[in-house]
C-alpha atoms as a PDB file:
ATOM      1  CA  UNK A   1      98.593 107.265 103.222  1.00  0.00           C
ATOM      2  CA  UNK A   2      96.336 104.883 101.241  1.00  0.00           C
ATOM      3  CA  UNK A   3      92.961 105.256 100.171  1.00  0.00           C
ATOM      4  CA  UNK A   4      89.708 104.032  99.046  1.00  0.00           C
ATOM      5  CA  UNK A   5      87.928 105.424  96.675  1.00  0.00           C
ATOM      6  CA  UNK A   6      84.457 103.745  97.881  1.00  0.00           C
ATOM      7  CA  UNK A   7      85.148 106.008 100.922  1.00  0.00           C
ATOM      8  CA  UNK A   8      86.295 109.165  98.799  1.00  0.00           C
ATOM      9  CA  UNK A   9      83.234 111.404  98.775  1.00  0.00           C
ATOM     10  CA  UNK A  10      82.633 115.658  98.801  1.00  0.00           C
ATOM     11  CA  UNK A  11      82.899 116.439 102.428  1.00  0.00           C
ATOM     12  CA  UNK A  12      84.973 113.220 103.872  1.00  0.00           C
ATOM     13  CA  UNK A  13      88.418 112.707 104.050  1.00  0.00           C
ATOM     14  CA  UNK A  14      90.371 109.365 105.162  1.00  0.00           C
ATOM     15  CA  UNK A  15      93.288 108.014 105.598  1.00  0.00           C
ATOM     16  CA  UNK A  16      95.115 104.852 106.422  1.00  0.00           C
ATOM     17  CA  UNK A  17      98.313 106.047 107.034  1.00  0.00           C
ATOM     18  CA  UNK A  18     101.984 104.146 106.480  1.00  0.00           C
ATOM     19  CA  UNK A  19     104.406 104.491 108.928  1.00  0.00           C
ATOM     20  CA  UNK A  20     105.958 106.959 106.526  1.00  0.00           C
ATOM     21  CA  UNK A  21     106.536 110.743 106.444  1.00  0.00           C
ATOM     22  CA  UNK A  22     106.689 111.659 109.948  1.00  0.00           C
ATOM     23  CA  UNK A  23     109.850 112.575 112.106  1.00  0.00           C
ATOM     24  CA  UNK A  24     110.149 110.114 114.757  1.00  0.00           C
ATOM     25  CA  UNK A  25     113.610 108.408 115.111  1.00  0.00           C
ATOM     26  CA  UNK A  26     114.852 104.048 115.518  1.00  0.00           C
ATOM     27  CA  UNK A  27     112.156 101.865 116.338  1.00  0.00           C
ATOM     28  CA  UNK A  28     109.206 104.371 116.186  1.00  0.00           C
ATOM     29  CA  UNK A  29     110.316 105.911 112.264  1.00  0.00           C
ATOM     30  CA  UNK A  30     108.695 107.766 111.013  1.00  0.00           C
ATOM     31  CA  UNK A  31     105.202 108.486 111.510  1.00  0.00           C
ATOM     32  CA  UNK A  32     103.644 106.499 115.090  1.00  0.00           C
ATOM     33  CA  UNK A  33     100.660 108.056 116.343  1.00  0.00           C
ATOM     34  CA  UNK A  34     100.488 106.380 119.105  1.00  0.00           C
ATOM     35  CA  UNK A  35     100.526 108.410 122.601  1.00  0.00           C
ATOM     36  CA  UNK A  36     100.914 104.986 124.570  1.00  0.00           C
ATOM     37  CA  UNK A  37     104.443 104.282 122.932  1.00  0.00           C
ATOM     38  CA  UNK A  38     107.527 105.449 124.597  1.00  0.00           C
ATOM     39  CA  UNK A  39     108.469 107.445 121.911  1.00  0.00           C
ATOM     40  CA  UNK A  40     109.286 111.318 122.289  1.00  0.00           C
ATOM     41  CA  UNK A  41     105.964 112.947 122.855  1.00  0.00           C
ATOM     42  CA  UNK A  42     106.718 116.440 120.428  1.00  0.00           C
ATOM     43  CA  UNK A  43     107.227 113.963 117.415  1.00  0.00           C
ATOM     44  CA  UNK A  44     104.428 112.277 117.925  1.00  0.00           C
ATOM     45  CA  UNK A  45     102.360 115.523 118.126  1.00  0.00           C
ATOM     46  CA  UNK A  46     104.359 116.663 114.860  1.00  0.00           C
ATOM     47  CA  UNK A  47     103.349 113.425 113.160  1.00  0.00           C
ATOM     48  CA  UNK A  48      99.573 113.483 114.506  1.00  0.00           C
ATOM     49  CA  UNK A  49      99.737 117.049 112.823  1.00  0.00           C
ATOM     50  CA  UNK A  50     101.247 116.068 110.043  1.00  0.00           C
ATOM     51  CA  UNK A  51      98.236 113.370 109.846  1.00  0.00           C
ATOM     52  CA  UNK A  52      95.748 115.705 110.750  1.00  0.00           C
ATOM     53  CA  UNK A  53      96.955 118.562 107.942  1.00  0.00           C
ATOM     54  CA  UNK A  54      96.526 115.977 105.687  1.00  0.00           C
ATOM     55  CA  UNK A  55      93.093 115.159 106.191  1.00  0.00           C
ATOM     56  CA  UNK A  56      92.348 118.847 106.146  1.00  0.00           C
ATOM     57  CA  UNK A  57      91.664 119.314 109.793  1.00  0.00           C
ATOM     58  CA  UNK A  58      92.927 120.867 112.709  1.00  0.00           C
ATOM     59  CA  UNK A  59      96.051 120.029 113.886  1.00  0.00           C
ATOM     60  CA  UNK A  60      94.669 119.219 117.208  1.00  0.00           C
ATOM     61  CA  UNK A  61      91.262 117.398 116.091  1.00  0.00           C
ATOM     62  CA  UNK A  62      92.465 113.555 115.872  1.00  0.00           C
ATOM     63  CA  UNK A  63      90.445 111.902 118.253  1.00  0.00           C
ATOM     64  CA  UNK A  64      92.028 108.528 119.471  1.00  0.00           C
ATOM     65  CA  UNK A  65      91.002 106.527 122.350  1.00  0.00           C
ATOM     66  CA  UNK A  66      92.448 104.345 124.744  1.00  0.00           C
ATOM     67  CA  UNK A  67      92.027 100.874 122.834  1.00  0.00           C
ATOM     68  CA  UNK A  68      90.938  97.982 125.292  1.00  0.00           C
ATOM     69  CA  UNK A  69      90.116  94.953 122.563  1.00  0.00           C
ATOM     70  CA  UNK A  70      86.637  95.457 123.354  1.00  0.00           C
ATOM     71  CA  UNK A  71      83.074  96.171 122.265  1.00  0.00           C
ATOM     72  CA  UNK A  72      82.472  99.844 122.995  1.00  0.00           C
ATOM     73  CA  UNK A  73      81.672 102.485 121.476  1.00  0.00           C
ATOM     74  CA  UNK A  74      81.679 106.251 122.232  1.00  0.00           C
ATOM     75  CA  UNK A  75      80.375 109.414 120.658  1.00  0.00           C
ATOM     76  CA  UNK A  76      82.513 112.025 119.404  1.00  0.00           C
ATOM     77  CA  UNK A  77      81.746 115.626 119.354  1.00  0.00           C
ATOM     78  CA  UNK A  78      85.405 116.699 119.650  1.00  0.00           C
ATOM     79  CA  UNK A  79      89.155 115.490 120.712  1.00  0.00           C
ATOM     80  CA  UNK A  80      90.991 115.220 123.877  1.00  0.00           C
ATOM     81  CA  UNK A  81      93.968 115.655 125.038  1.00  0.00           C
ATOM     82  CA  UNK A  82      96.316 112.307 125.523  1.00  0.00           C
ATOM     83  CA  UNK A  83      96.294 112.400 129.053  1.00  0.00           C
ATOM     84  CA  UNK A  84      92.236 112.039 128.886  1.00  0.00           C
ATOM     85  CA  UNK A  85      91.785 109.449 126.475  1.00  0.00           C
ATOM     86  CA  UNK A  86      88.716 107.471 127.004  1.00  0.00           C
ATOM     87  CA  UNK A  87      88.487 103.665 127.025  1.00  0.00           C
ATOM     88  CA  UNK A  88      87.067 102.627 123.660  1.00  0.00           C
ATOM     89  CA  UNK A  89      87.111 100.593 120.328  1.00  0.00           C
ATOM     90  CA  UNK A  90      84.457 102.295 118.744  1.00  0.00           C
ATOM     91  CA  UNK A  91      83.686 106.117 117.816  1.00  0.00           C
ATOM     92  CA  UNK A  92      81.239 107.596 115.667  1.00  0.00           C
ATOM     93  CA  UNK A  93      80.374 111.021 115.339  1.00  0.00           C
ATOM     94  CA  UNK A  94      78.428 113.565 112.868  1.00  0.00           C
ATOM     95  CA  UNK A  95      80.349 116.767 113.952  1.00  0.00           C
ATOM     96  CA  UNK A  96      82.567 118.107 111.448  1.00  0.00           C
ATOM     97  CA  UNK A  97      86.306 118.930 111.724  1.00  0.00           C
ATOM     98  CA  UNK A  98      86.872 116.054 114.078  1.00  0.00           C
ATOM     99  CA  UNK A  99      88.572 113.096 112.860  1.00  0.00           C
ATOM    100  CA  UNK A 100      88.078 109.789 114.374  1.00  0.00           C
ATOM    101  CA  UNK A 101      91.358 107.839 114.508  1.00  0.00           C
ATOM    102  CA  UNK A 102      92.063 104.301 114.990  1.00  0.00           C
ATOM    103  CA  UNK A 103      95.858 103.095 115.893  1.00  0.00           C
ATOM    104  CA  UNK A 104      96.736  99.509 115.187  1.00  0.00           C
ATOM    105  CA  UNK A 105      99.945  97.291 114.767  1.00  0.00           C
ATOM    106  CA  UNK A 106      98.395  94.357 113.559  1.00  0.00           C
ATOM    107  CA  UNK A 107      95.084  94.594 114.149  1.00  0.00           C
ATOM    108  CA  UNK A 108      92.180  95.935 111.924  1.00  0.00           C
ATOM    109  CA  UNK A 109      91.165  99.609 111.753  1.00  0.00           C
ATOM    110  CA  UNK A 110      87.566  99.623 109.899  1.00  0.00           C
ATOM    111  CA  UNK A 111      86.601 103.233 109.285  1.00  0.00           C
ATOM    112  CA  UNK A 112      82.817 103.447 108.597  1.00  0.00           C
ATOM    113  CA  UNK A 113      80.606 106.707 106.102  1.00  0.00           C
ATOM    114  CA  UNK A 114      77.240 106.877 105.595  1.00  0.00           C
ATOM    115  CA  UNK A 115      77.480 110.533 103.255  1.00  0.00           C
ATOM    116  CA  UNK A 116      74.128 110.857 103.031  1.00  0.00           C
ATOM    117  CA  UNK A 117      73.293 111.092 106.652  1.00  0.00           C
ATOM    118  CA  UNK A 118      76.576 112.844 106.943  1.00  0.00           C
ATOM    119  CA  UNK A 119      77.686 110.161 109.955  1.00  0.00           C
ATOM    120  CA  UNK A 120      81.023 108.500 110.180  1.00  0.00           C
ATOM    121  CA  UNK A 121      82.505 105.872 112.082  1.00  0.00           C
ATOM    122  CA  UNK A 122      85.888 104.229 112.781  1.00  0.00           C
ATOM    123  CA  UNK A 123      86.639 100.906 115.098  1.00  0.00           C
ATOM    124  CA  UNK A 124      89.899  99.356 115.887  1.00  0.00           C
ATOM    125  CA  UNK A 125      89.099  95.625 115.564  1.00  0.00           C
ATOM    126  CA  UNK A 126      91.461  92.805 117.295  1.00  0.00           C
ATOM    127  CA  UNK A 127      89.965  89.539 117.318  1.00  0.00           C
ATOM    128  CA  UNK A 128      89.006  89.822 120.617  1.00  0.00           C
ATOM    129  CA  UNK A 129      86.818  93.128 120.016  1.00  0.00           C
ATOM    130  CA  UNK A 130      85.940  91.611 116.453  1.00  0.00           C
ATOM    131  CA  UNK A 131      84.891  88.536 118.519  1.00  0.00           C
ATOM    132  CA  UNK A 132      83.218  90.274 120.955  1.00  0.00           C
ATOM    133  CA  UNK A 133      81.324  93.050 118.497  1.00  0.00           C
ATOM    134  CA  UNK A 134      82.438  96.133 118.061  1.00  0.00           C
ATOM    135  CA  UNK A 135      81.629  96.049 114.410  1.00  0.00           C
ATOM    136  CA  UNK A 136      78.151  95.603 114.762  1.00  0.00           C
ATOM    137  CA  UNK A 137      78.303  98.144 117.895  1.00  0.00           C
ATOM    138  CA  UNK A 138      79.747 100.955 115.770  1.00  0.00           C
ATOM    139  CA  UNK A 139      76.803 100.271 113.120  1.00  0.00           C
ATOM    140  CA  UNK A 140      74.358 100.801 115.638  1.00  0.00           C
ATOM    141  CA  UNK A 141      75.951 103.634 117.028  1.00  0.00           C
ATOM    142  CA  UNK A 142      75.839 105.311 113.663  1.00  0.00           C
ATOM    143  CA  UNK A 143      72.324 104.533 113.190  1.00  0.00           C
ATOM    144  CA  UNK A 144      71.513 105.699 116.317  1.00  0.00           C
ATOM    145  CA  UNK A 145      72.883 109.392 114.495  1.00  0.00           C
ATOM    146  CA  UNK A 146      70.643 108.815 111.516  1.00  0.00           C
ATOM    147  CA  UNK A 147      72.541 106.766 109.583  1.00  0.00           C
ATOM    148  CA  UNK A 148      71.430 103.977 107.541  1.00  0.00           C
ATOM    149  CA  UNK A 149      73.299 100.801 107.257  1.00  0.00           C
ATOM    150  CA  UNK A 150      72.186  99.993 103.468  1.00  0.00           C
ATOM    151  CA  UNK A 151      73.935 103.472 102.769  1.00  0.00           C
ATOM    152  CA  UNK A 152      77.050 102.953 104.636  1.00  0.00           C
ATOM    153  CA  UNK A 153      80.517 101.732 103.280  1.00  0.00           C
ATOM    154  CA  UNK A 154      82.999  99.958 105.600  1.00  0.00           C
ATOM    155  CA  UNK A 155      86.578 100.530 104.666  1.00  0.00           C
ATOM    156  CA  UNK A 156      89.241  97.801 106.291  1.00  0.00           C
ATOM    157  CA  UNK A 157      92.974  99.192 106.450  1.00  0.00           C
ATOM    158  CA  UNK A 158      96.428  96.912 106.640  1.00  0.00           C
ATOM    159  CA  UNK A 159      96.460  94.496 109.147  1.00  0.00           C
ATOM    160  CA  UNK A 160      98.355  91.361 109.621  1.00  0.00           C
ATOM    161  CA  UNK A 161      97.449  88.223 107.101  1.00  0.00           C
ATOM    162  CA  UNK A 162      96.962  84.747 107.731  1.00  0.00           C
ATOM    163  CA  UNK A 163     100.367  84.084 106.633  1.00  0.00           C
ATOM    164  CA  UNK A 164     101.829  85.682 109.297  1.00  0.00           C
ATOM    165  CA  UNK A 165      98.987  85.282 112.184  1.00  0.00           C
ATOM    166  CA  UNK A 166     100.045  81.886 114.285  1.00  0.00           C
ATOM    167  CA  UNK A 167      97.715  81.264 117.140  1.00  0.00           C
ATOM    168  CA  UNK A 168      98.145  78.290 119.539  1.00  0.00           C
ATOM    169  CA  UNK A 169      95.612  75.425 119.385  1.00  0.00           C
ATOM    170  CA  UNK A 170      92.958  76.507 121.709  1.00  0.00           C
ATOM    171  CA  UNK A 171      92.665  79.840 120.025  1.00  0.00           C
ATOM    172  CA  UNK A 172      90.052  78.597 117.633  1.00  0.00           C
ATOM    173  CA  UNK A 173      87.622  77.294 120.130  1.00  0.00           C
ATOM    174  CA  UNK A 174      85.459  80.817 120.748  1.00  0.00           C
ATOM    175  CA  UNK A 175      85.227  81.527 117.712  1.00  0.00           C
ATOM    176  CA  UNK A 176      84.084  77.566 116.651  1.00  0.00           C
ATOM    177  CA  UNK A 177      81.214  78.172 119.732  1.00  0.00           C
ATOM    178  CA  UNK A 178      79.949  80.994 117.404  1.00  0.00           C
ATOM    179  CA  UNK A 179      79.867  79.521 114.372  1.00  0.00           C
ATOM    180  CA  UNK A 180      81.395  76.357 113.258  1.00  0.00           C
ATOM    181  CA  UNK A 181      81.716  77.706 109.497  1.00  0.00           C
ATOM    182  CA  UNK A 182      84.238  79.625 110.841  1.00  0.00           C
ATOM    183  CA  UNK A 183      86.864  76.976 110.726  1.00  0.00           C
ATOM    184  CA  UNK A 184      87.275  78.354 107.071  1.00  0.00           C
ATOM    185  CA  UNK A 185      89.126  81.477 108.633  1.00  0.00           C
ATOM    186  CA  UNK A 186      91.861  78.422 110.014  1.00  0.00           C
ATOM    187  CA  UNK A 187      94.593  76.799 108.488  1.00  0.00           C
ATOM    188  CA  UNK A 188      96.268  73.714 110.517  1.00  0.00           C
ATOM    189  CA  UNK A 189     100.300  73.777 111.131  1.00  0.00           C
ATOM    190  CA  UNK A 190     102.408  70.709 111.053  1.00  0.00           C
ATOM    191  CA  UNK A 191     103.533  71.875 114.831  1.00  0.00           C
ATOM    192  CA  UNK A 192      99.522  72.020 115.843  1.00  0.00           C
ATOM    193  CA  UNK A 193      98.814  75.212 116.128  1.00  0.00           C
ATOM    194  CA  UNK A 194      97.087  76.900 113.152  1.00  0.00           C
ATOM    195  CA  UNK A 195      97.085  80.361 111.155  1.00  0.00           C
ATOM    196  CA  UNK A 196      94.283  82.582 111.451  1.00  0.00           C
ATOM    197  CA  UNK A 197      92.386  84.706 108.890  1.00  0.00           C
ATOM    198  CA  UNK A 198      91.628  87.889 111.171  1.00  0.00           C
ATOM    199  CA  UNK A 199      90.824  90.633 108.151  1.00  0.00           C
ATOM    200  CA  UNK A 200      88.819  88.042 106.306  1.00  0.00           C
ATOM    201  CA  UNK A 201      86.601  87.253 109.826  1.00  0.00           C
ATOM    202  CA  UNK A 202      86.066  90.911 109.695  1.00  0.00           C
ATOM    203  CA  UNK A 203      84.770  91.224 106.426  1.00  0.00           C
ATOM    204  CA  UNK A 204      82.349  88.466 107.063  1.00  0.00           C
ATOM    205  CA  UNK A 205      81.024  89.908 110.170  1.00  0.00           C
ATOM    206  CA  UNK A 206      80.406  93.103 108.258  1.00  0.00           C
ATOM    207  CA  UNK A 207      78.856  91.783 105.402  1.00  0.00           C
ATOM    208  CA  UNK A 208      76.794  90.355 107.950  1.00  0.00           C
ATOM    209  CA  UNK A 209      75.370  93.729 108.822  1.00  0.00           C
ATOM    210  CA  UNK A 210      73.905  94.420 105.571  1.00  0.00           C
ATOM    211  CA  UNK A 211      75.840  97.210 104.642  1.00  0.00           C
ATOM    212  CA  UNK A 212      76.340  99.672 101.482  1.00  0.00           C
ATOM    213  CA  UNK A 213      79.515  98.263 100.667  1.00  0.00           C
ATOM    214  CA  UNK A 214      82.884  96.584 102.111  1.00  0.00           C
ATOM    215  CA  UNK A 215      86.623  97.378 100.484  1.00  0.00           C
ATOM    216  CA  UNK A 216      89.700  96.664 101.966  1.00  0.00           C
ATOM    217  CA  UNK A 217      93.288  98.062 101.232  1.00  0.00           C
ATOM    218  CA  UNK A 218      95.050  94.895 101.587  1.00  0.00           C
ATOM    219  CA  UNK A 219      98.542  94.613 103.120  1.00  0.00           C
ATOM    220  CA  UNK A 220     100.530  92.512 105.892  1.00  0.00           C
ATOM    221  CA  UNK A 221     101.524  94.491 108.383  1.00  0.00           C
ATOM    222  CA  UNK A 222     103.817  91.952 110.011  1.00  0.00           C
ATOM    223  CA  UNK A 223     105.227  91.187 106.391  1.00  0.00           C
ATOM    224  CA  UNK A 224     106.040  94.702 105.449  1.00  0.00           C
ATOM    225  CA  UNK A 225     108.427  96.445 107.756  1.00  0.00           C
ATOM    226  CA  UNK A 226     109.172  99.261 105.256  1.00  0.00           C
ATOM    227  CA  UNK A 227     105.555 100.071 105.362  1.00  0.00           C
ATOM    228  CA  UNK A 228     103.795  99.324 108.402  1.00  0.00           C
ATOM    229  CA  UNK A 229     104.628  98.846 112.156  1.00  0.00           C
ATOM    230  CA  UNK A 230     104.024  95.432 113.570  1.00  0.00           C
ATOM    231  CA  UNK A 231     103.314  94.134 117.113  1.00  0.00           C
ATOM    232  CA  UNK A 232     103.557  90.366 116.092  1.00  0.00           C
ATOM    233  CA  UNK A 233     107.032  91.374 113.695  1.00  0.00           C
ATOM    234  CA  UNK A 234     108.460  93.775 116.956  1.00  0.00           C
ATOM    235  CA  UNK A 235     108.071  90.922 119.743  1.00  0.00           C
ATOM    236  CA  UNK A 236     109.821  88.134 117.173  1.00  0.00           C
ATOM    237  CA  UNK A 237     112.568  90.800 117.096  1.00  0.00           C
ATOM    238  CA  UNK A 238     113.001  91.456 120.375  1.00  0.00           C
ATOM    239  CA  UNK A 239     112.326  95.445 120.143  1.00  0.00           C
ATOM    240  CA  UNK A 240     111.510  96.842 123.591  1.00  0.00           C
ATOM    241  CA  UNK A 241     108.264  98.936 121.911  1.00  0.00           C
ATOM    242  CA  UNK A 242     106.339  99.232 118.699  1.00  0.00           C
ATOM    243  CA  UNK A 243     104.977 102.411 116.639  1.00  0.00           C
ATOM    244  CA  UNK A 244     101.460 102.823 116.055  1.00  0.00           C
ATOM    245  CA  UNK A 245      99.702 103.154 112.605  1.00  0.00           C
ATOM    246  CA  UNK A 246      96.930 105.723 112.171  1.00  0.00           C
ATOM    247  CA  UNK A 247      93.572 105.324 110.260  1.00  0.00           C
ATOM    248  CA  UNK A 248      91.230 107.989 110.677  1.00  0.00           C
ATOM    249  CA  UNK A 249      87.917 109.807 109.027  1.00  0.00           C
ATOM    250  CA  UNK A 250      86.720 112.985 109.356  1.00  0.00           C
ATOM    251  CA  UNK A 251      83.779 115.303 108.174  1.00  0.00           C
ATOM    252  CA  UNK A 252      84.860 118.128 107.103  1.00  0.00           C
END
């Protein structure tokens, strides 16, 4: 798993784990999270453990929801099991030995500490939840828990790069309505269509916030297939399904 060390404190652990290390088999090796894949469920409940043991929490204590690309956000007090997922993008919590886990395959998983207030956070940002505000959601929701958001750090995990991110020609109209600066996150194609900065919109909107701090782990997950699963990379392949990457903080 990678890292950050803004993130790294006493008492947190996080993760943004590689598709590495886990036991599923073809399409899905090794380690996908993800519960809405069609891969065996018992190896992806071995690689959630696997996940889970490595954060120093309960094998059983990942809590992932069922992502919609939108703006809300839920509070966390412990995990459920995957037939009971809850429709959200956002989680916060300030219980400890859950761990709030974000799946992606090209989007971007932002996982969110305030240490002093001992209040954590994680959001799975697409552009149409990034659009729409789940970053500044999440925030709230942690301040609503006593955190403040001059004290908390925003880490963003791998996620697919402009380079490989081509969107059609009306894709940057929404975004234009919010801000016209935001033309900088586009680059024009010869064919008319144009490449799209997604993990650089998403560090603007949280620097926006007025936050402690904002890293990022780098990475293309459509680029790297030895490294990361890929939604964009699977569909250009022609694979029936996808694995899911796992970020995820915890208190512990």
């Amino acid at each position: 798993m990678i890292r950050l060390a803004e993130l790294d404190s006493r008492g947190v652990a996080h993760g943004f784990f590689t598709r590495d290390g886990g036991v599923s088999l073809g399409i899905y090796a090794s380690l996908n999270c993800g519960w809405g894949s069609g891969d065996d469920p018992d190896a992806v409940a071995e690689n959630r453990a696997r996940a889970a043991s490595l954060l120093g929490v309960a094998r059983d204590a990942i809590a992932t929801n069922n992502q919609v690309h939108g703006a809300g956000v839920m509070t966390v007090e412990k995990a459920w099991p995957p037939g009971a997922r809850p429709k959200a993008d956002g989680m916060v919590t300030k219980t400890r030995g859950v761990a709030l886990g974000i799946l992606t395959a090209d989007c971007v998983p932002v996982l969110f500490a305030d240490r002093d207030a001992g209040v954590i956070g994680a959001a799975h940002a697409g552009w149409r939840g990034a659009l729409g505000g789940v970053l500044d959601a999440t925030v709230r929701a942690m301040a609503a828990l006593g955190a403040d958001p001059k004290r908390i750090h925003a880490g963003i995990g791998p996620a697919i790069a402009q380079p490989s991110y081509e969107v059609g020609p009306e894709f940057p109209a929404p975004f234009l309505a919010q801000d016209p600066s935001h033309a900088r996150y586009f680059v024009s194609q010869p064919n008319g269509k144009y490449r799209f900065d997604l993990p650089a919109y998403v560090r603007a909107r949280l620097a926006a916030l007025g936050l402690g701090g904002v890293s990022a782990t780098g990475g293309d997950t459509a680029a790297e297939p030895a490294r990361f699963f890929s939604y964009r990379r699977s569909r250009l392949l022609g694979e029936p399904d996808y694995g899911r990457l796992l970020s995820a903080i915890a208190l512990l």
